[in-house]
C-alpha atoms as a PDB file:
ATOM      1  CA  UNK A   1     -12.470  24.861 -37.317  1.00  0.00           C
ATOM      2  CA  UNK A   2     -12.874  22.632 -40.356  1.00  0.00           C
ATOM      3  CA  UNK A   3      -8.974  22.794 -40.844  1.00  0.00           C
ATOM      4  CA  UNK A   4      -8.311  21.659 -37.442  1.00  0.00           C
ATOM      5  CA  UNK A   5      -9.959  18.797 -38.090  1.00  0.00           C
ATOM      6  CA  UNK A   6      -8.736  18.068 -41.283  1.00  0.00           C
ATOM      7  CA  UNK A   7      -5.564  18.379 -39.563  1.00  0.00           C
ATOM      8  CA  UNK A   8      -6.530  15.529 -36.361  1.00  0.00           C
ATOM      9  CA  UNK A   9      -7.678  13.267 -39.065  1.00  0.00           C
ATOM     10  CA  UNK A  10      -4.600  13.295 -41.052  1.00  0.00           C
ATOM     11  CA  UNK A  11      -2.540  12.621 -37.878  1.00  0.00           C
ATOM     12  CA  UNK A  12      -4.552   9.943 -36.553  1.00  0.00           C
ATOM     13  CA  UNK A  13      -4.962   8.170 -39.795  1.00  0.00           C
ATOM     14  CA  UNK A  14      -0.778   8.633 -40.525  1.00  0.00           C
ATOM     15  CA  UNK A  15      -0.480   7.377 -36.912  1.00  0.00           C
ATOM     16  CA  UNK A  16      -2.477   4.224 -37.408  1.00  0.00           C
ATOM     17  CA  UNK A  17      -0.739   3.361 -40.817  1.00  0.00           C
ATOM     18  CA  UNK A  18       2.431   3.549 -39.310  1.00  0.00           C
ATOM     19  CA  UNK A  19       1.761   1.548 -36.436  1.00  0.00           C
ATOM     20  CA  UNK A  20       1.299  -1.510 -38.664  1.00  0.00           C
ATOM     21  CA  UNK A  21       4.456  -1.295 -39.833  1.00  0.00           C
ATOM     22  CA  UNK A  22       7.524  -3.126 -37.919  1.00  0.00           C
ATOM     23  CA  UNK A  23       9.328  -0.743 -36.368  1.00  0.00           C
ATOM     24  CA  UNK A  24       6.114   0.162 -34.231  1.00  0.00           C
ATOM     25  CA  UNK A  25       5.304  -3.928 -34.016  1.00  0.00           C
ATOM     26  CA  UNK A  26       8.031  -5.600 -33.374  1.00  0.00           C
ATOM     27  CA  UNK A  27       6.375  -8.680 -32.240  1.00  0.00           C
ATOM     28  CA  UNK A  28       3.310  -9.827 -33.390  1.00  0.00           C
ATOM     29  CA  UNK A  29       1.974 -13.254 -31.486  1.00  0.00           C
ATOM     30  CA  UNK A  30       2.516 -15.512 -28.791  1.00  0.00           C
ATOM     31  CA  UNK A  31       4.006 -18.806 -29.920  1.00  0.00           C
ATOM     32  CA  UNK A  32       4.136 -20.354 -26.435  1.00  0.00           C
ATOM     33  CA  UNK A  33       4.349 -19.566 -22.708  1.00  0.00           C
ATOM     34  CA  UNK A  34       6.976 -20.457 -20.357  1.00  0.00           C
ATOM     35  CA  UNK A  35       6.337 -22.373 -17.069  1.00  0.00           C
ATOM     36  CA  UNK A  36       8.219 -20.323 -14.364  1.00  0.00           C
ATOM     37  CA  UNK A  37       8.168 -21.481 -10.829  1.00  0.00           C
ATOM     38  CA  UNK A  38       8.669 -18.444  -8.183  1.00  0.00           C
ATOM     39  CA  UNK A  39      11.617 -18.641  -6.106  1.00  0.00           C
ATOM     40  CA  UNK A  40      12.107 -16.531  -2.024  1.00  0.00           C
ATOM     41  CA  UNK A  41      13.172 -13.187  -3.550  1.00  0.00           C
ATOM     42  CA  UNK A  42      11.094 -12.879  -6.787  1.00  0.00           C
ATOM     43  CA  UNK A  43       9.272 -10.550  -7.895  1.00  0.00           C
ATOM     44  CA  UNK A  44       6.691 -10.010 -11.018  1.00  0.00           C
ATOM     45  CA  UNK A  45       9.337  -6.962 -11.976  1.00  0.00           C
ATOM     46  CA  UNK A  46      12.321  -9.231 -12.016  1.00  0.00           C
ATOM     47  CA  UNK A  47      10.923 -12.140 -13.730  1.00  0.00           C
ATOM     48  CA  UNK A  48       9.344 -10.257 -16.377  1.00  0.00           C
ATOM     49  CA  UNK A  49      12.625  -8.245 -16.749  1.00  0.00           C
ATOM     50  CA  UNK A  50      14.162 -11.975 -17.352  1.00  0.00           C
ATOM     51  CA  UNK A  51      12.083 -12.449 -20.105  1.00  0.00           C
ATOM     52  CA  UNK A  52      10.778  -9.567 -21.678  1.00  0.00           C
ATOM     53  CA  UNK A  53      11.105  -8.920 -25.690  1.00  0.00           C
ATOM     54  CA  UNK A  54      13.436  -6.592 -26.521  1.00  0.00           C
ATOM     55  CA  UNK A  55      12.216  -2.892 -26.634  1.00  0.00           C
ATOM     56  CA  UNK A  56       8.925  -3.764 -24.751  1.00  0.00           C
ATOM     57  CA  UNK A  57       7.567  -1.579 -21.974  1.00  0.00           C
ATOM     58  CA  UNK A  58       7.903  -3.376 -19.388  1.00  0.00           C
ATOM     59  CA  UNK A  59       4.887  -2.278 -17.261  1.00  0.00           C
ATOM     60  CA  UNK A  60       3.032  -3.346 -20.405  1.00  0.00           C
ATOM     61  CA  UNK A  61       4.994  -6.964 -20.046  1.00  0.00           C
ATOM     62  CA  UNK A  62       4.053  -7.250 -16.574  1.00  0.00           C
ATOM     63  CA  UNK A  63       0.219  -6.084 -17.489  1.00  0.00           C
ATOM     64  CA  UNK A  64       0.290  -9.039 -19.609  1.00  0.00           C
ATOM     65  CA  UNK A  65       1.920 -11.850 -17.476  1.00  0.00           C
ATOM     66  CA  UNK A  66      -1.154 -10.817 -14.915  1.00  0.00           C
ATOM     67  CA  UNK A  67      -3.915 -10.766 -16.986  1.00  0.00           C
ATOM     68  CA  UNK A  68      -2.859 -14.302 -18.478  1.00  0.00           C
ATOM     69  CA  UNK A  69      -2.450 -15.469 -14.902  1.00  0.00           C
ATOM     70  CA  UNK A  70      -5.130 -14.062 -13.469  1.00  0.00           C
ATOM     71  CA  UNK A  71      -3.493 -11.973 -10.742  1.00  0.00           C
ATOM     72  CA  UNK A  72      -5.172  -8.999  -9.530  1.00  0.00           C
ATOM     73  CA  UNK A  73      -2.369  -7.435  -8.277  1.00  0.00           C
ATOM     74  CA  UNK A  74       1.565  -7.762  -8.485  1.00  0.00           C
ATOM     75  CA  UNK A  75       1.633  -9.840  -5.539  1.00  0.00           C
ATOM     76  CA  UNK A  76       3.364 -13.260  -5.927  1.00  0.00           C
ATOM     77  CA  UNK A  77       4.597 -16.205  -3.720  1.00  0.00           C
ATOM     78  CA  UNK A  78       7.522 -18.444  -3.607  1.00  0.00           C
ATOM     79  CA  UNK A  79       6.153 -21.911  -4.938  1.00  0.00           C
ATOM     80  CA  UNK A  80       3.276 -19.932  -6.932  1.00  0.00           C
ATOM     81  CA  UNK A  81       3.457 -21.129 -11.053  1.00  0.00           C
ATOM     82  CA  UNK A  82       3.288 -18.487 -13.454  1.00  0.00           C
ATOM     83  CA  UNK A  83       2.901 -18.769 -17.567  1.00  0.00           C
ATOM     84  CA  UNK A  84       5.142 -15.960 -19.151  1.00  0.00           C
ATOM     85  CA  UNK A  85       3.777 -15.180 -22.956  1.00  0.00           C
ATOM     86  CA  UNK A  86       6.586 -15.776 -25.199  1.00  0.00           C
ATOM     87  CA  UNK A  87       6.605 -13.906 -28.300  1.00  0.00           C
ATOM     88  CA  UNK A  88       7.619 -14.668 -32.174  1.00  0.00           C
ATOM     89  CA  UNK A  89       9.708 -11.845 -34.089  1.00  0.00           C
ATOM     90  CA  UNK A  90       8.203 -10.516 -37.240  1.00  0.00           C
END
């Protein structure tokens, strides 16, 4: 029993050391938003697939643009303002 959790320790404590590093991080902070005004057609999907960092889950993306807007669900409207978090490279 002691040796299995030897062995969860190890892995958890390898897994967070390696998550600092850049492959795991590619992008650290947001250095500005983006005003974007929604058009007839548009959906939270399509403009965060406009914008997303590269090799970012999207659904994690979208998570994002709503809690900084303040939507409680997906749901947008044409004329509706949204701020998209833009994000610096390490």
């Amino acid at each position: 029993m002691k040796k299995n959790l030897v062995y969860i320790i190890i892995l958890f404590s390898t897994i967070s050391l390696l998550s600092g590093f850049s492959g795991f991080k590619k992008y650290e902070s947001v250095v500005e938003y983006e005003t974007v005004n929604v058009m007839q057609g548009d959906t939270l999907w399509n403009i965060a697939k406009e914008n997303i960092p590269e090799k970012e889950d999207i659904r994690d993306y979208i998570y994002m643009i709503r809690e900084v807007n303040n939507l409680e669900s997906a749901n947008i409207h044409p004329g509706d303002q949204l701020l998209i978090p833009i994000y610096k490279k390490e």
